[in-house]
C-alpha atoms as a PDB file:
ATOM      1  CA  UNK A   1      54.116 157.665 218.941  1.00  0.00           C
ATOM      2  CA  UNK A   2      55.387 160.256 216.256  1.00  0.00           C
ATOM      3  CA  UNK A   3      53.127 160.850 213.737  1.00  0.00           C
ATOM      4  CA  UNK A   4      54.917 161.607 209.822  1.00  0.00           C
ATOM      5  CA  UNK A   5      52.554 163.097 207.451  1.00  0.00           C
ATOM      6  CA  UNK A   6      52.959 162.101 203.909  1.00  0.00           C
ATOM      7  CA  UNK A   7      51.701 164.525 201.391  1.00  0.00           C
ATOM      8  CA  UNK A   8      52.786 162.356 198.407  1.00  0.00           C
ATOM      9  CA  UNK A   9      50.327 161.162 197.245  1.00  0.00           C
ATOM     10  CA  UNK A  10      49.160 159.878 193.264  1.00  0.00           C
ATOM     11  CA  UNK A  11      46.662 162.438 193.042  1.00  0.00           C
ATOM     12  CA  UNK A  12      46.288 166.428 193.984  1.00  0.00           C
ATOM     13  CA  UNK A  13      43.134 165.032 195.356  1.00  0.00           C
ATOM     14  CA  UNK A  14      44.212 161.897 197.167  1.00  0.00           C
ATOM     15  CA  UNK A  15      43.374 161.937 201.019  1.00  0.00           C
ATOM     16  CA  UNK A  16      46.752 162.613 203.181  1.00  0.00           C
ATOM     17  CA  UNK A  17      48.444 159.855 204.666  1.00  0.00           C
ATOM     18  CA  UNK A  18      48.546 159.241 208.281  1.00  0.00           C
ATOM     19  CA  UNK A  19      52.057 156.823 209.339  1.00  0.00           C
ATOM     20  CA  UNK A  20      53.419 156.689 212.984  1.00  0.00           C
ATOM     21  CA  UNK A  21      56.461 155.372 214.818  1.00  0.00           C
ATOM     22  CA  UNK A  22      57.094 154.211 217.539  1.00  0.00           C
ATOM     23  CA  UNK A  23      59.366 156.199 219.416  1.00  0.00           C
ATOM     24  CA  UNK A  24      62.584 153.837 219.682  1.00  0.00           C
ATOM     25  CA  UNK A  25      62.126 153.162 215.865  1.00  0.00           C
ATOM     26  CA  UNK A  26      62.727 157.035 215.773  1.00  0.00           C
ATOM     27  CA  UNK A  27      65.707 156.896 217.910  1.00  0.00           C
ATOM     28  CA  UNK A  28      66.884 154.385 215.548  1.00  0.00           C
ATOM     29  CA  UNK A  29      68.309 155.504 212.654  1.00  0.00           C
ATOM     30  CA  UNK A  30      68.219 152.067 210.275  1.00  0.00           C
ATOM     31  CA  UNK A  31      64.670 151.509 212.385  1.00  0.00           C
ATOM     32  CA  UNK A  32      63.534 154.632 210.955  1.00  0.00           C
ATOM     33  CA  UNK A  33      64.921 154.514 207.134  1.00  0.00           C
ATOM     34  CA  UNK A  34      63.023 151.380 206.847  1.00  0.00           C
ATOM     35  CA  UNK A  35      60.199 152.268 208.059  1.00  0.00           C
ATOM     36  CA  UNK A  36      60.033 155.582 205.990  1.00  0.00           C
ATOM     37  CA  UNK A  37      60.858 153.559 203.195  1.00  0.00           C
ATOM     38  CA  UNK A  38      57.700 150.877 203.641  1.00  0.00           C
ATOM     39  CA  UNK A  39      55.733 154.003 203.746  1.00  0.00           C
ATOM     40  CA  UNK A  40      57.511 155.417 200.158  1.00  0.00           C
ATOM     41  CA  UNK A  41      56.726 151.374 199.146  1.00  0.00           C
ATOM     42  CA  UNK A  42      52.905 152.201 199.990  1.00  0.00           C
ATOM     43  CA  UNK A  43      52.224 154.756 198.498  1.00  0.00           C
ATOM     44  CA  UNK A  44      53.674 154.108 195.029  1.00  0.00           C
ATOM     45  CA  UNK A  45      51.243 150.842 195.257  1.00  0.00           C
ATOM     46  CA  UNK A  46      48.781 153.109 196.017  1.00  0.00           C
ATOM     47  CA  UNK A  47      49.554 155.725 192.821  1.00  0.00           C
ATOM     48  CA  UNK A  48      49.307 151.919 190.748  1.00  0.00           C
ATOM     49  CA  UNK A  49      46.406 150.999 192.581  1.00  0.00           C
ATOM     50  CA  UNK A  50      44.182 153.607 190.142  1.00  0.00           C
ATOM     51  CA  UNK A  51      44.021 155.162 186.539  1.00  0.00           C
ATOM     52  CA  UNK A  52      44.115 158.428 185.634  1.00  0.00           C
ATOM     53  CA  UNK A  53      43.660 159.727 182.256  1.00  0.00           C
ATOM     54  CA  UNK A  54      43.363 163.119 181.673  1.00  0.00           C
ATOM     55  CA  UNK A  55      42.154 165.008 179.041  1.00  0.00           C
ATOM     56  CA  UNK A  56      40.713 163.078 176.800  1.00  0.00           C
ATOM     57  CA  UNK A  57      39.020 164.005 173.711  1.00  0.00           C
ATOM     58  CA  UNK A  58      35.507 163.643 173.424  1.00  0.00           C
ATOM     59  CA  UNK A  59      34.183 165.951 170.130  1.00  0.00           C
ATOM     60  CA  UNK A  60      36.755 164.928 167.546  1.00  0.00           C
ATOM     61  CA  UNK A  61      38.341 167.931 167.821  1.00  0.00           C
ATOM     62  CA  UNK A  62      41.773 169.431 169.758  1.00  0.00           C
ATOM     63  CA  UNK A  63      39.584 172.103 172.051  1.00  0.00           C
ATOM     64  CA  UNK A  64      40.658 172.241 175.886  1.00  0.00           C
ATOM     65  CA  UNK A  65      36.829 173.193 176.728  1.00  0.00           C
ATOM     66  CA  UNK A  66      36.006 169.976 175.337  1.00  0.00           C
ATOM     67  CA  UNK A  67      37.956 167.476 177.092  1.00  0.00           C
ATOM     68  CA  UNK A  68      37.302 164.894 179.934  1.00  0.00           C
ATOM     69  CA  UNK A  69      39.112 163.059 182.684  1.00  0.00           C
ATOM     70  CA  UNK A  70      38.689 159.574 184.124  1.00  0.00           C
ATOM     71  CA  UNK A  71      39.959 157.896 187.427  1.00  0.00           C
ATOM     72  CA  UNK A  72      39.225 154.583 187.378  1.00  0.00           C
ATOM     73  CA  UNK A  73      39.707 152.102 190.022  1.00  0.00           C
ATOM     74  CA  UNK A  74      42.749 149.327 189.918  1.00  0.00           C
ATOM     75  CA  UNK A  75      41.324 146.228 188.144  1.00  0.00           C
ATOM     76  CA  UNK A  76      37.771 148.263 187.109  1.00  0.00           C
ATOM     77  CA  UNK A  77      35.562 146.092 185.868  1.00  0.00           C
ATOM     78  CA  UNK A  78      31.834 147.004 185.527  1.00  0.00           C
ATOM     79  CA  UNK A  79      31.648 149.531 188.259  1.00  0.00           C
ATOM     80  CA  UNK A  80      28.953 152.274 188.052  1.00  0.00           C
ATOM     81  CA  UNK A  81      29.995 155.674 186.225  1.00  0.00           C
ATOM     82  CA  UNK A  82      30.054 159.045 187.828  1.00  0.00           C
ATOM     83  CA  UNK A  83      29.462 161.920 185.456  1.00  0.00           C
ATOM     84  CA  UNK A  84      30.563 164.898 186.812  1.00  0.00           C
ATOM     85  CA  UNK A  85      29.802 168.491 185.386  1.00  0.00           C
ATOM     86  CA  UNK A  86      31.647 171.669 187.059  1.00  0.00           C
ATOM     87  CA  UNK A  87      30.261 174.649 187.939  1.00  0.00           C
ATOM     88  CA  UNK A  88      31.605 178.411 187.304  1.00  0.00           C
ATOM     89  CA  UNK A  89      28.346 180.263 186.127  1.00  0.00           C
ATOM     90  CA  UNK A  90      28.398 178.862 182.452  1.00  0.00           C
ATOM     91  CA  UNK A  91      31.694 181.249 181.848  1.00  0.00           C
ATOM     92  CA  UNK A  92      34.230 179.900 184.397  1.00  0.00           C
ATOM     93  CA  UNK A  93      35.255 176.651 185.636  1.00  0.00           C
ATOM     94  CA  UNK A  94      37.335 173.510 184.816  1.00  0.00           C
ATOM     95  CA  UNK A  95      37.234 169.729 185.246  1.00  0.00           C
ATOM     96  CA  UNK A  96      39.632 169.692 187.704  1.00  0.00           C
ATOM     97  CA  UNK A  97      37.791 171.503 190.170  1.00  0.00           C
ATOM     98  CA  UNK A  98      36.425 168.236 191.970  1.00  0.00           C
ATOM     99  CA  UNK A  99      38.667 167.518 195.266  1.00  0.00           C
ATOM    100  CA  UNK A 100      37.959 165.058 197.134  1.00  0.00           C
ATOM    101  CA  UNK A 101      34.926 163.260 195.309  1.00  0.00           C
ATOM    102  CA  UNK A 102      37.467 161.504 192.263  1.00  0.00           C
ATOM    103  CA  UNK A 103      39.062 159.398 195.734  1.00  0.00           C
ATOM    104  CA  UNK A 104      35.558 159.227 197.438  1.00  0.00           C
ATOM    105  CA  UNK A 105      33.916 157.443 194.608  1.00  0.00           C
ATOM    106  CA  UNK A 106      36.759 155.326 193.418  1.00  0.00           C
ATOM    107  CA  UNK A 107      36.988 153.949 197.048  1.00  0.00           C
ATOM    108  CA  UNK A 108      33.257 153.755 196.911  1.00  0.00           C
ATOM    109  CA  UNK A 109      33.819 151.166 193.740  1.00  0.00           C
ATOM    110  CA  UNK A 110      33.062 153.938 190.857  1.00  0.00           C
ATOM    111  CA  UNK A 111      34.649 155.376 188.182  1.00  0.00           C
ATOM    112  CA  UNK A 112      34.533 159.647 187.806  1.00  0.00           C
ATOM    113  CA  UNK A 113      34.231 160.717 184.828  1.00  0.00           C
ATOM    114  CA  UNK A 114      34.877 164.925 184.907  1.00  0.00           C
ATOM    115  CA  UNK A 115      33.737 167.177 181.613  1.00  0.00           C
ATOM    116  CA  UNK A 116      34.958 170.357 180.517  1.00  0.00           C
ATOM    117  CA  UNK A 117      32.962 171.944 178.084  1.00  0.00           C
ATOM    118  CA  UNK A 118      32.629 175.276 176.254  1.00  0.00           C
ATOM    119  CA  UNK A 119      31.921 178.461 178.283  1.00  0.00           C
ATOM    120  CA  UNK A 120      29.821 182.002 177.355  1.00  0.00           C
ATOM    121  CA  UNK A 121      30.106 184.153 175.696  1.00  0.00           C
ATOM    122  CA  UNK A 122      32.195 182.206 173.194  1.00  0.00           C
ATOM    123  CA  UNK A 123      29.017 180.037 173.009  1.00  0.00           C
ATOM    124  CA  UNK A 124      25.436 179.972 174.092  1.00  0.00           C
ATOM    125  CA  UNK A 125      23.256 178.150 176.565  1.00  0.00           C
ATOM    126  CA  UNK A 126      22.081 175.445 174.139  1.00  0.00           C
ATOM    127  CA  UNK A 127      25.547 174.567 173.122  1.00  0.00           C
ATOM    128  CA  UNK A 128      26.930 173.661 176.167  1.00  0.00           C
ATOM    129  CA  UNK A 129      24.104 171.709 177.062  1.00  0.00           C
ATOM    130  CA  UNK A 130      25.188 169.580 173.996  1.00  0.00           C
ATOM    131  CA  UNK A 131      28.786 169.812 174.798  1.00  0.00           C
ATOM    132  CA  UNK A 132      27.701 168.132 177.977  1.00  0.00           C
ATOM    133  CA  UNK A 133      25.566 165.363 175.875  1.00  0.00           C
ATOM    134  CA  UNK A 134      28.105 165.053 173.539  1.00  0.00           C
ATOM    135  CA  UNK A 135      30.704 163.846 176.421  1.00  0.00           C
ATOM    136  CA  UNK A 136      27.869 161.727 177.788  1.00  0.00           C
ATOM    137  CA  UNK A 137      27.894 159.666 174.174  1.00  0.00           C
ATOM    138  CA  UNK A 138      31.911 159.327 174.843  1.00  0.00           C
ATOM    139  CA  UNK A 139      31.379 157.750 178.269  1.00  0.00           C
ATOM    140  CA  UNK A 140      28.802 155.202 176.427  1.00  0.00           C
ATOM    141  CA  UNK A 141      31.163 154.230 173.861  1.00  0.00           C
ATOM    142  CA  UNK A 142      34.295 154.210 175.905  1.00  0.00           C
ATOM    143  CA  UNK A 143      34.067 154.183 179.532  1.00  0.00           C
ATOM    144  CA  UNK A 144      34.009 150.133 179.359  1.00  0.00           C
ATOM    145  CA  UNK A 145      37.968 150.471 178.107  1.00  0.00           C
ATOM    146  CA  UNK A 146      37.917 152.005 181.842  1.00  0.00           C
ATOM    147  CA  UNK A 147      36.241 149.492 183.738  1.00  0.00           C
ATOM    148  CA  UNK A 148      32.987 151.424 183.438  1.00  0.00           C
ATOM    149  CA  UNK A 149      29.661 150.157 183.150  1.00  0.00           C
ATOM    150  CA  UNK A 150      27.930 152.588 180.471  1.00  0.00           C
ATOM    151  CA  UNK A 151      24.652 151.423 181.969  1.00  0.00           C
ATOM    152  CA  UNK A 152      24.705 152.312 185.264  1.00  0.00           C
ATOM    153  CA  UNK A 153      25.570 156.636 184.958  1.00  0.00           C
ATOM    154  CA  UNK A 154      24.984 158.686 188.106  1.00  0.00           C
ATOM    155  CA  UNK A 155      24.800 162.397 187.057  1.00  0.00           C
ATOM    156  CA  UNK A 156      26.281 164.970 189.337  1.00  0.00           C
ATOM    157  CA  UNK A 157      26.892 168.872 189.468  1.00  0.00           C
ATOM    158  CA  UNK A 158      27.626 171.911 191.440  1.00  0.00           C
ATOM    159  CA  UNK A 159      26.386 175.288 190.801  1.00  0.00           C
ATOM    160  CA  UNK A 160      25.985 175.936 187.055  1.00  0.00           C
ATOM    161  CA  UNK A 161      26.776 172.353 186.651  1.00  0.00           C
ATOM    162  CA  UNK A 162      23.811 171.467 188.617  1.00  0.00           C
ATOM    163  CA  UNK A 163      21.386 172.782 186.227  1.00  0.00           C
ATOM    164  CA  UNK A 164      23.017 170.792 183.302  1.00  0.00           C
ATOM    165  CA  UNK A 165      22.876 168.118 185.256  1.00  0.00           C
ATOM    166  CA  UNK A 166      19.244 168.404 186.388  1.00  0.00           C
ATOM    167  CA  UNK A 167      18.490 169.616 182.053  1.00  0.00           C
ATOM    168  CA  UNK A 168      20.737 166.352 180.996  1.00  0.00           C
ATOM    169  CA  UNK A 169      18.327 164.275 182.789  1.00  0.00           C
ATOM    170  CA  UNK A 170      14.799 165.791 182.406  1.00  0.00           C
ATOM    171  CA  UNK A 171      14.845 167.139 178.850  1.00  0.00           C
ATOM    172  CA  UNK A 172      15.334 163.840 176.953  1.00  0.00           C
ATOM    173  CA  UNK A 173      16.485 165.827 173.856  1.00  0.00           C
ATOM    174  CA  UNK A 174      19.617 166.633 174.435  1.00  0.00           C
ATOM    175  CA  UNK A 175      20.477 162.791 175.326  1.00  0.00           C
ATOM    176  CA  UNK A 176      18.522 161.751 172.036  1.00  0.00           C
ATOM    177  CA  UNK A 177      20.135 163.715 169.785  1.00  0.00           C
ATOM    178  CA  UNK A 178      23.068 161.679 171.366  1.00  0.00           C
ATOM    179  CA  UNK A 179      21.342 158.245 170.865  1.00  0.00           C
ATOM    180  CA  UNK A 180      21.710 158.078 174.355  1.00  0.00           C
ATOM    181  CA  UNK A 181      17.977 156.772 176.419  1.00  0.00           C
ATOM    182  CA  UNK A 182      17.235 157.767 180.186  1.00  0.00           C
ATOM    183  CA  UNK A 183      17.350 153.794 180.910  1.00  0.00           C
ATOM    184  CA  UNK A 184      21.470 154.357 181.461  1.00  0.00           C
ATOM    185  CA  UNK A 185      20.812 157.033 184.498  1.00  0.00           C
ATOM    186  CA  UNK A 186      20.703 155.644 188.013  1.00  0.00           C
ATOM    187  CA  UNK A 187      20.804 158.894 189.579  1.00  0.00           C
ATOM    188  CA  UNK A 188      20.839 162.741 189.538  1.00  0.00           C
ATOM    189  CA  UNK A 189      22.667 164.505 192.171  1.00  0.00           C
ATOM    190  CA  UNK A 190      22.752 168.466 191.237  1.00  0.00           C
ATOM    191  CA  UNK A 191      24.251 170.360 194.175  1.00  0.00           C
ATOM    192  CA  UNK A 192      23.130 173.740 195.287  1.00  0.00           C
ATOM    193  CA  UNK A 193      21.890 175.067 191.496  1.00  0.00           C
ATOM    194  CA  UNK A 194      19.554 178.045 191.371  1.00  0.00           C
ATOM    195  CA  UNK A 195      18.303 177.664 188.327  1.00  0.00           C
ATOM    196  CA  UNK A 196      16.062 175.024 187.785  1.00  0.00           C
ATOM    197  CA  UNK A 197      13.280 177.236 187.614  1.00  0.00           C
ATOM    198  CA  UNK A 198      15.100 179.753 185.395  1.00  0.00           C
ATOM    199  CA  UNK A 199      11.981 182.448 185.308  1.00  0.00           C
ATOM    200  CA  UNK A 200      11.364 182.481 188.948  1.00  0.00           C
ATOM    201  CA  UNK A 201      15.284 183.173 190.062  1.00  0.00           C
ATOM    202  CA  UNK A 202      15.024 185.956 187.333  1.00  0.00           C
ATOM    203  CA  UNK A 203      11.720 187.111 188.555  1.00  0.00           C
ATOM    204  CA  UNK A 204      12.995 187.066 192.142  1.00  0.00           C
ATOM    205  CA  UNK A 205      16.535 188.387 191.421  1.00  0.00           C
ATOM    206  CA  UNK A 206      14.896 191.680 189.260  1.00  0.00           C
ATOM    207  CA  UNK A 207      12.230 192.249 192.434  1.00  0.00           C
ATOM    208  CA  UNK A 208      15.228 192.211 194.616  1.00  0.00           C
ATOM    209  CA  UNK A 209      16.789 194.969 192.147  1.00  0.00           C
ATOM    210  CA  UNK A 210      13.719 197.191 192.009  1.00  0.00           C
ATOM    211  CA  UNK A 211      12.500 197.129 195.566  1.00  0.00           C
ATOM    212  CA  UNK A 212      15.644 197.972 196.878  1.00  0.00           C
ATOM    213  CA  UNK A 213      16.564 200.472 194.305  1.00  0.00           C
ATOM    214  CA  UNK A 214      19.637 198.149 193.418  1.00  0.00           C
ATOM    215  CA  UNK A 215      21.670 198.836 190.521  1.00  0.00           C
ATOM    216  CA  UNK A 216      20.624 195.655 188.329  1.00  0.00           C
ATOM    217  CA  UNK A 217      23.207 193.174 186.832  1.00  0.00           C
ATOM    218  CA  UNK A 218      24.356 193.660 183.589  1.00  0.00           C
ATOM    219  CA  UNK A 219      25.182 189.820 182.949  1.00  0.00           C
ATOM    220  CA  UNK A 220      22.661 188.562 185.140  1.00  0.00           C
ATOM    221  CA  UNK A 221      20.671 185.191 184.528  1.00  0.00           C
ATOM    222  CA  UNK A 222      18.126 186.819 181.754  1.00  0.00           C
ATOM    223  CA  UNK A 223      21.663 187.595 179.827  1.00  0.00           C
ATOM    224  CA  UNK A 224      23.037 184.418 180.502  1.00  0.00           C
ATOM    225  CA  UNK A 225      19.814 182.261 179.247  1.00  0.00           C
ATOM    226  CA  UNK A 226      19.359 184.624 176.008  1.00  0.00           C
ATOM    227  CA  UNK A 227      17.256 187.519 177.255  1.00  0.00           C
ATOM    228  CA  UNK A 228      14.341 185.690 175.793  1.00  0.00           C
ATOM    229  CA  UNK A 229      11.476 184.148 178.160  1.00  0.00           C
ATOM    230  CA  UNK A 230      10.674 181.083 175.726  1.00  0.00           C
ATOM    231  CA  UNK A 231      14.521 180.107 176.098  1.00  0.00           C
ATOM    232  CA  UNK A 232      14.666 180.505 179.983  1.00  0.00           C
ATOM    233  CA  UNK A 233      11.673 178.198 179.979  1.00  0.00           C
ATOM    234  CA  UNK A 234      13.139 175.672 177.922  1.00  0.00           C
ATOM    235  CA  UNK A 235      16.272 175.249 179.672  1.00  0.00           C
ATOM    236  CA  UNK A 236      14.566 175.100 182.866  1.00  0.00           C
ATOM    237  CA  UNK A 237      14.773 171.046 183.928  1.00  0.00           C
ATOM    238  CA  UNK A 238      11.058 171.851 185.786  1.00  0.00           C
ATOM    239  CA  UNK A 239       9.176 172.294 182.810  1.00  0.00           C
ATOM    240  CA  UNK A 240      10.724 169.220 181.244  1.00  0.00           C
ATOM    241  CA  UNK A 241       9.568 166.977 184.391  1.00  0.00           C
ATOM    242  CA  UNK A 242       6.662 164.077 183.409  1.00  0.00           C
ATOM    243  CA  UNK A 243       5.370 161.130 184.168  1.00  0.00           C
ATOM    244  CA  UNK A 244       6.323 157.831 182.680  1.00  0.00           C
ATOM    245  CA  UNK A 245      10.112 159.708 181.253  1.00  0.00           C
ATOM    246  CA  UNK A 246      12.129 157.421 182.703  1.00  0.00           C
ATOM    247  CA  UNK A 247      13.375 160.149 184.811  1.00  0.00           C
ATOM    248  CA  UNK A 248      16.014 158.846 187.546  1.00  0.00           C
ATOM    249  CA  UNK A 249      15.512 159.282 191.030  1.00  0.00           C
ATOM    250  CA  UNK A 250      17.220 162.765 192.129  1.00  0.00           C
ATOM    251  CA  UNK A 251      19.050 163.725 195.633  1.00  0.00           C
ATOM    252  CA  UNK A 252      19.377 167.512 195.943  1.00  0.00           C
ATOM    253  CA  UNK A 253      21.892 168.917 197.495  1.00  0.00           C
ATOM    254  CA  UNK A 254      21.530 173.015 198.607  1.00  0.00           C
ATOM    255  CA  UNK A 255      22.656 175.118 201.394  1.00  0.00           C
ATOM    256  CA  UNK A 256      20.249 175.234 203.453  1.00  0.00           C
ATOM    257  CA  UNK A 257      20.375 178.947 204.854  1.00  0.00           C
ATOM    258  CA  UNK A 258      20.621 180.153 201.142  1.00  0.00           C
ATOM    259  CA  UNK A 259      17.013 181.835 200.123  1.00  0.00           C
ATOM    260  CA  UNK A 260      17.645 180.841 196.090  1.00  0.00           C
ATOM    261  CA  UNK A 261      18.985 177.795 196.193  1.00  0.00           C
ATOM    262  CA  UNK A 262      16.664 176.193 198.846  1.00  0.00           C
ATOM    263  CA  UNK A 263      13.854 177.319 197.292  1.00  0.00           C
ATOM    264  CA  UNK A 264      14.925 176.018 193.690  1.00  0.00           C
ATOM    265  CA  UNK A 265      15.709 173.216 195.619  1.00  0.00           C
ATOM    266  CA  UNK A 266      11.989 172.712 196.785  1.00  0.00           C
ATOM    267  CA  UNK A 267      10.397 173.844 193.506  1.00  0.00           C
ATOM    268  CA  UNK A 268      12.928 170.944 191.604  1.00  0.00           C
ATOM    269  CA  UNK A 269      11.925 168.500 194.225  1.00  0.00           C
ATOM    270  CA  UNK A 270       7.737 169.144 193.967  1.00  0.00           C
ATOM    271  CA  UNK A 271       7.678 168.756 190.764  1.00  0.00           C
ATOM    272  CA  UNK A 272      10.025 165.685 190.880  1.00  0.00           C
ATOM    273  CA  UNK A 273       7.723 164.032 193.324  1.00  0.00           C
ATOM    274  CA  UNK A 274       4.464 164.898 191.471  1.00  0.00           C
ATOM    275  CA  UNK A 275       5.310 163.225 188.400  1.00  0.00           C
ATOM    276  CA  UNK A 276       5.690 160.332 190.683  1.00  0.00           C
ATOM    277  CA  UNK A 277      10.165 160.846 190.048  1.00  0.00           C
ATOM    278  CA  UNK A 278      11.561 159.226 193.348  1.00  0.00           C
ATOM    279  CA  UNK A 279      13.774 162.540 194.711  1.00  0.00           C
ATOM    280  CA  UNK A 280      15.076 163.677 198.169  1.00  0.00           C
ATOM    281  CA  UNK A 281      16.895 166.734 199.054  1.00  0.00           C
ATOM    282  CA  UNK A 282      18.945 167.884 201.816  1.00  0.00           C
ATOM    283  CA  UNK A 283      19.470 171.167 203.266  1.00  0.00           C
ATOM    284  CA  UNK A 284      23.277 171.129 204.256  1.00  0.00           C
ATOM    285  CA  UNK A 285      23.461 173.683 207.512  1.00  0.00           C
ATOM    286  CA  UNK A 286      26.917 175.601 208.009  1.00  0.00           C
ATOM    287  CA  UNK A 287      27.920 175.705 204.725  1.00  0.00           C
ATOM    288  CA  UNK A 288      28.166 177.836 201.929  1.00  0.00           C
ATOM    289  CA  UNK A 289      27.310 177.421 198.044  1.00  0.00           C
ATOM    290  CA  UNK A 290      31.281 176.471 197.563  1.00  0.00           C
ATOM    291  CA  UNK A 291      32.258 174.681 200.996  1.00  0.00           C
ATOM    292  CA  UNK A 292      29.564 172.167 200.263  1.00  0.00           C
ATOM    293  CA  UNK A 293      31.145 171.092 197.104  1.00  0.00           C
ATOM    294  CA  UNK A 294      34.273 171.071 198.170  1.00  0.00           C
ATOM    295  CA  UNK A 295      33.663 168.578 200.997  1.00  0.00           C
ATOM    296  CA  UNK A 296      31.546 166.313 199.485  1.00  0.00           C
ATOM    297  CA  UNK A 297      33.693 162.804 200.108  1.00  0.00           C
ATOM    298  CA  UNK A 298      34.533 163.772 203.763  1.00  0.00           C
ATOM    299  CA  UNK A 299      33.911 161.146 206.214  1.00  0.00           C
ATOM    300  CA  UNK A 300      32.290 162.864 208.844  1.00  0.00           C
ATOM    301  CA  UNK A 301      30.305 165.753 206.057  1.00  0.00           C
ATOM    302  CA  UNK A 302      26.531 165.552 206.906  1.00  0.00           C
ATOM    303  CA  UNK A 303      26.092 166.275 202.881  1.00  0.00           C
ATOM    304  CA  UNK A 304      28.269 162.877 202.164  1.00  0.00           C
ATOM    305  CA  UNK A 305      26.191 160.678 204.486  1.00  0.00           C
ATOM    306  CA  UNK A 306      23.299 161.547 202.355  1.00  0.00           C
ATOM    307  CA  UNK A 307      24.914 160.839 199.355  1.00  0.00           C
ATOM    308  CA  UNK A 308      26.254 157.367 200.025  1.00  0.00           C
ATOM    309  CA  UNK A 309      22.858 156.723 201.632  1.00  0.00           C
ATOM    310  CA  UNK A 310      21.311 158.039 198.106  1.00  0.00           C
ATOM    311  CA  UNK A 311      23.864 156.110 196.469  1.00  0.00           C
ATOM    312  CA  UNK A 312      23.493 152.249 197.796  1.00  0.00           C
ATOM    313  CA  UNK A 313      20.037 152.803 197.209  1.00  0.00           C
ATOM    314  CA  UNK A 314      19.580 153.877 193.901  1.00  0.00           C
ATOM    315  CA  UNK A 315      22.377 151.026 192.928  1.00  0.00           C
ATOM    316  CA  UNK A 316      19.764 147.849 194.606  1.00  0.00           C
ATOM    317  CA  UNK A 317      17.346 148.860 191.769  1.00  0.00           C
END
């Protein structure tokens, strides 16, 4: 066999394409042109066989920062909703940055939904947490046009992203204002956040400064919350956590060898499981804070295996 690989595929983040031929349909030249030319057939059903619509507007206004995208399966109809929310440390980032997870899910029977929103310093902490709400109401009006089900949202985000996430579905507010209720969540997935607990990673981080005579950060996390401790607390999702919310079942994701993430991870997930919240985490080993992102939707990625298995069973409810 001779293996061809095809890199052209519908999507930047569409898996490669694996064809062989045999080796006397190589040696044969009209063998070979229609063979290569099934394969060209192939994949331009598979660039049909999904939707992609890219930046969409969700504020009623013409800002970049405030723009979504949404692959949809062929033929959606009613499938679950992934709401996706990208990291960058509140200042960097961009809906695009989701590799392989937009093929993952759709082949999974989902439909990704991926939000930009506005970044500091142009704005501050409480404004892009209802940017992020804001694009959640767009999803519930028009993800249906999609072949979304606006009633079945799983919540998901890396970094920065996983702290909105983890806020979006703790601190009912934000939703509210939105006229937007918990019941539409079927899952929170924030992956490898450190601030859920915004005091303690400041706490620990300005320790770490002082003990070892460090120079300390001048746009560290106390700059980046609003240098005021009644703010850090509020947009930490752990003091937002209670009984009888409607809070949705949680997987965390962190890197396990990381000292601030795993143990945001563990505070997130106590208090989760005290207020009687259904959560699991998962300490991915060999990893980093961006490799773990980047491979979630691999086959054979430990991190993956625990999301489907999150997944199918937060769907049965």
């Amino acid at each position: 066999m001779m293996p061809i690989l095809l890199t052209g595929s519908p999507t930047k983040n569409q898996n490669h394409a694996w064809v062989e031929l045999r080796r006397d349909q190589c040696d044969n030249p009209g063998m070979k042109y229609l063979s290569l030319f099934a394969i060209v057939l192939t994949l331009a059903s598979a660039a049909r066989a999904q939707t992609v619509k890219r930046d969409i507007t969700y504020a009623g206004v013409e800002d970049k920062n405030r723009t979504l995208d949404v692959y949809a399966p062929a033929d959606a109809k009613n499938l679950p909703v992934v709401f996706w929310i990208h990291g960058g440390g509140w200042q960097a980032g961009d809906k695009s940055d989701v590799k392989l997870k937009p093929q993952a899910f759709m082949d999974k029977g989902f439909v990704f939904v991926s939000i930009n929103y506005r970044l500091l310093p142009a704005v501050d902490m409480g404004t892009i947490i209802r940017d992020v709400a804001k694009s959640f109401r767009w999803v519930q009006d028009h993800i249906a046009e999609y072949g979304g089900d606006p009633k079945r949202v799983l919540v998901g985000g890396h970094s920065a992203g996983a702290q909105l996430a983890a806020l979006l579905c703790t601190d009912e507010r934000y939703l509210k204002a939105e006229d937007v209720s918990f019941d539409v969540l079927k899952g929170c997935v924030p992956v490898d956040g450190d601030t859920y607990d915004v005091p303690a990673i400041i706490e620990v981080a300005e320790t770490r400064w002082r003990v070892h005579g460090m120079t300390p950060s001048k746009n560290g996390h106390r700059q980046k919350f609003g240098n005021d401790p009644a703010k850090h607390r509020d947009f930490s999702a752990v003091n937002h956590v209670a009984k009888n919310k409607g809070i949705p079942p949680f997987l965390i994701l962190y890197v396990a060898n990381h000292p601030d993430t795993s143990a945001q991870a563990f505070r997130l997930g106590a208090v989760l499981k005290e207020a009687g919240v259904p959560a699991r985490s998962f300490g991915a080993k060999d990893t980093d804070h961006s490799k773990l992102n980047d491979e979630l939707g691999k086959v054979e990625d430990p991190a993956t295996k625990a999301l489907w298995e999150f997944v199918a069973e937060t769907l049965k409810n």
